[in-house]
N, C-alpha and C. Protein backbone atom coordinates (compact mmCIF):
# COMPACT_ATOMS: atom_id res chain seq x y z
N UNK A 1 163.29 29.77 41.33
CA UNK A 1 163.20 28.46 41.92
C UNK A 1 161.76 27.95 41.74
N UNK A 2 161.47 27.06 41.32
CA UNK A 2 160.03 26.17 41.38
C UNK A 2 159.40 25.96 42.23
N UNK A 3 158.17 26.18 42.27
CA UNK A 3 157.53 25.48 43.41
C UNK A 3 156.51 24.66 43.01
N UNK A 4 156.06 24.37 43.86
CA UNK A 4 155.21 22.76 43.80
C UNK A 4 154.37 22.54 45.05
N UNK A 5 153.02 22.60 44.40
CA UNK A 5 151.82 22.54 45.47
C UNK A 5 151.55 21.30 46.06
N UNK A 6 151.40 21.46 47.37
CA UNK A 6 150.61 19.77 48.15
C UNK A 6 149.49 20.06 48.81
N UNK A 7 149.09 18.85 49.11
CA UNK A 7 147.93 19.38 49.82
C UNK A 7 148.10 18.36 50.89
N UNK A 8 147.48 18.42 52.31
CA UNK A 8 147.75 18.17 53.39
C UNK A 8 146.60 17.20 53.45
N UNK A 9 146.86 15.79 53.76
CA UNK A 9 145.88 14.72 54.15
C UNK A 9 144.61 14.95 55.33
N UNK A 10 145.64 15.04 56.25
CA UNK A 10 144.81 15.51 57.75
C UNK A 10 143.91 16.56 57.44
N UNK A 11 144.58 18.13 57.84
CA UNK A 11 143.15 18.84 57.47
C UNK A 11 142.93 19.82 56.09
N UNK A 12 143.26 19.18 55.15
CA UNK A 12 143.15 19.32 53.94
C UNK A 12 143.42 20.65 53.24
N UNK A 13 144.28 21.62 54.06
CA UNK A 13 144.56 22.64 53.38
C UNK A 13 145.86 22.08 52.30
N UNK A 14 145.90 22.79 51.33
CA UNK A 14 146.88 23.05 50.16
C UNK A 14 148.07 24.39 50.18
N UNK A 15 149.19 24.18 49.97
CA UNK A 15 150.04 25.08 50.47
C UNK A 15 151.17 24.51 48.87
N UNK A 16 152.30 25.81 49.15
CA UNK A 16 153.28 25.89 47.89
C UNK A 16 154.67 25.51 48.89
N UNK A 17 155.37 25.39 48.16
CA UNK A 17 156.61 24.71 48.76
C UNK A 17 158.06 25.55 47.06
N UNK A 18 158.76 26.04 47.69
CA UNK A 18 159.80 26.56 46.87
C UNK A 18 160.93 25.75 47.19
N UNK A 19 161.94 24.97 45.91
CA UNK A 19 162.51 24.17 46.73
C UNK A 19 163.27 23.68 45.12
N UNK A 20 164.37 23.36 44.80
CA UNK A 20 165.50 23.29 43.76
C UNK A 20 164.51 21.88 43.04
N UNK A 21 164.73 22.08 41.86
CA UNK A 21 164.32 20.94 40.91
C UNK A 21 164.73 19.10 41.57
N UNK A 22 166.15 19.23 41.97
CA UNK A 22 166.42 18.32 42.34
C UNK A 22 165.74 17.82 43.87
N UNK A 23 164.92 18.30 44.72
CA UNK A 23 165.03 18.24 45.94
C UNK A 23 163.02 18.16 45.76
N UNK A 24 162.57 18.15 44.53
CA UNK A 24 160.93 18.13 44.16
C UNK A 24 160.46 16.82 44.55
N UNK A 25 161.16 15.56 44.56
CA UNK A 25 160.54 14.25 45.54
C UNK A 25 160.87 14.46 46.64
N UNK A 26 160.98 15.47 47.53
CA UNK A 26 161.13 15.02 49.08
C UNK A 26 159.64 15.54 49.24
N UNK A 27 159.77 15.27 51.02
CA UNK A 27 158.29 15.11 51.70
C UNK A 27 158.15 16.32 51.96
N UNK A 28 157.05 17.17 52.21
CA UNK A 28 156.87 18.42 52.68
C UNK A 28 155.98 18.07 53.57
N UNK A 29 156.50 18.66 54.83
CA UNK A 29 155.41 18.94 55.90
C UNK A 29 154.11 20.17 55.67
N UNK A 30 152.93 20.07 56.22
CA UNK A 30 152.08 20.73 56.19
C UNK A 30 152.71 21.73 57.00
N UNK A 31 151.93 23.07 56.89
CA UNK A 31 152.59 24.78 57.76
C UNK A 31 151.73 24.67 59.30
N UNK A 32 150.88 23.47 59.42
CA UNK A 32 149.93 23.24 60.50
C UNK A 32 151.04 22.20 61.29
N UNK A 33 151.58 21.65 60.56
CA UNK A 33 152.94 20.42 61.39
C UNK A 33 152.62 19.15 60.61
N UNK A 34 151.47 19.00 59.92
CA UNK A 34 151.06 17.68 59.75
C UNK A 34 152.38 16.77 58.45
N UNK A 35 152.24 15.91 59.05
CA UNK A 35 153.23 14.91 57.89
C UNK A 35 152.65 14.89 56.71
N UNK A 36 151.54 13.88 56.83
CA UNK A 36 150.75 13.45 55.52
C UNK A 36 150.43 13.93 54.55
N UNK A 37 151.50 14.39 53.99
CA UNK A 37 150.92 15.14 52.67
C UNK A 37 151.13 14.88 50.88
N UNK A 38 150.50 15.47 50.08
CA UNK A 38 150.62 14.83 48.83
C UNK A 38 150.93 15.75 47.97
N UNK A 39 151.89 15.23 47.12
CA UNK A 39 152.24 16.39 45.88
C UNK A 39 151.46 16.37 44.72
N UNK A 40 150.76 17.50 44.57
CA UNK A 40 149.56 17.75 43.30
C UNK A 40 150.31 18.19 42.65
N UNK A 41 149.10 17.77 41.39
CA UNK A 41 149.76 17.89 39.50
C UNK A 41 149.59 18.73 39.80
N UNK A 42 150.69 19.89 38.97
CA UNK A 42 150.55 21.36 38.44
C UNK A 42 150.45 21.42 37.35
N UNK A 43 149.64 22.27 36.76
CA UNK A 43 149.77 22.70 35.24
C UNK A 43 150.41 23.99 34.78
N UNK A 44 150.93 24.02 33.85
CA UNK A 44 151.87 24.99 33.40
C UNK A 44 150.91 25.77 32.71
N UNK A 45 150.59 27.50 32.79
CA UNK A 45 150.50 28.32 32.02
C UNK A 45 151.42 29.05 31.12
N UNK A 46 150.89 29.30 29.81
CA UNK A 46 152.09 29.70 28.76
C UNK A 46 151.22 30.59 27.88
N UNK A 47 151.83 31.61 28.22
CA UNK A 47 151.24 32.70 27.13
C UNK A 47 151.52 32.96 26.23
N UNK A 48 151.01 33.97 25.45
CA UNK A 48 151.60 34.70 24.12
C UNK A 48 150.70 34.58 23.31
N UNK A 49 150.91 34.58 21.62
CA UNK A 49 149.71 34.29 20.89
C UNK A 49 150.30 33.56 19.95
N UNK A 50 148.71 33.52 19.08
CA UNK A 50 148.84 32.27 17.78
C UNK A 50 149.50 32.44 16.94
N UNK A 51 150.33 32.13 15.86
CA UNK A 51 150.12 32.80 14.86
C UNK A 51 149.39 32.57 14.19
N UNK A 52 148.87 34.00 12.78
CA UNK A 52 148.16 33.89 12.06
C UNK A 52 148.11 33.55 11.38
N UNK A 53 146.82 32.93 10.56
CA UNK A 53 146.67 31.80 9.79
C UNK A 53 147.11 32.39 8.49
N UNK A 54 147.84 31.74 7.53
CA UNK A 54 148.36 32.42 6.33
C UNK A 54 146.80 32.38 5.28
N UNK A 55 146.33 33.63 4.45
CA UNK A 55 145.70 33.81 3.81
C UNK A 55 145.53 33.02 2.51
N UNK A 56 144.35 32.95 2.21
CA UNK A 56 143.91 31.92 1.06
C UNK A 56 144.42 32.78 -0.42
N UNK A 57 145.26 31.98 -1.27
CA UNK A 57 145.84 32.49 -2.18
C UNK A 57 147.38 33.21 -2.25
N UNK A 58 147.91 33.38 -1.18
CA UNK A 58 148.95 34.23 -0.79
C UNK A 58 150.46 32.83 -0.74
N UNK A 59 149.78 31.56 -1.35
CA UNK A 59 150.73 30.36 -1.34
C UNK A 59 151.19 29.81 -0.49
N UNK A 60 150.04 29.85 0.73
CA UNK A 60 150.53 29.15 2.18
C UNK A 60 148.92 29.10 2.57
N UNK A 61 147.65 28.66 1.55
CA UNK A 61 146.54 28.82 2.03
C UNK A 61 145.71 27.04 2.31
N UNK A 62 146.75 26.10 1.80
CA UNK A 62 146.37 24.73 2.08
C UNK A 62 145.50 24.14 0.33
N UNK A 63 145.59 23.00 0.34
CA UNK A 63 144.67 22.42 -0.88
C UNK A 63 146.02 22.47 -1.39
N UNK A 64 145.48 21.58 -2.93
CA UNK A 64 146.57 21.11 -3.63
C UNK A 64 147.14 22.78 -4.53
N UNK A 65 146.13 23.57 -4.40
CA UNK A 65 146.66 24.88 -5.48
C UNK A 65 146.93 26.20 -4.48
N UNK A 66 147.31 26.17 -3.42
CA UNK A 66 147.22 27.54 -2.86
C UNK A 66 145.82 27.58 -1.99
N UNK A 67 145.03 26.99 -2.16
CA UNK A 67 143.77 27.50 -1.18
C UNK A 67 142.55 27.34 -2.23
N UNK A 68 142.67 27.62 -3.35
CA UNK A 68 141.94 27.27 -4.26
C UNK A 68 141.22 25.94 -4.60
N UNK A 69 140.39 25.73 -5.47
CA UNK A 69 139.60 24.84 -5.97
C UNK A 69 140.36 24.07 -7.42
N UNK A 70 140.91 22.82 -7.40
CA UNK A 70 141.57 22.65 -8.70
C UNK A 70 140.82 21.31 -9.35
N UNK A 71 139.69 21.99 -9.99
CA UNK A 71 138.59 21.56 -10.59
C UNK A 71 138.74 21.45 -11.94
């Protein structure tokens, strides 16, 4: 299930909220009681790696000849 951080107007703590995709615009109360609160951007982390860059000459090295000079 997703969650989605706010942060609390009044006394400005920030808290997570777990709660179905569909149900991500409702209001969340602060864990202090407070109403006023705001839903902050999250950013997504995504791991893994690059792939590697294909080698010069091996016919995936860029330029009009392979990676080469076509002089």
């Amino acid at each position: 299930m997703p969650r989605y951080d706010y942060r609390c107007r009044t006394c400005g703590d920030t808290f997570e909220v777990s709660r179905p995709m569909a149900r991500s615009s409702d209001p969340a109360a602060c864990p202090a009681g407070h109403a006023d609160t705001v839903k902050l951007l999250s950013t997504v982390a995504v791991g893994g790696t690059a792939p590697a860059p294909a080698s010069k000459g091996a016919g995936g090295g860029g330029g009009c000849c392979g990676g080469g000079c076509c002089g």
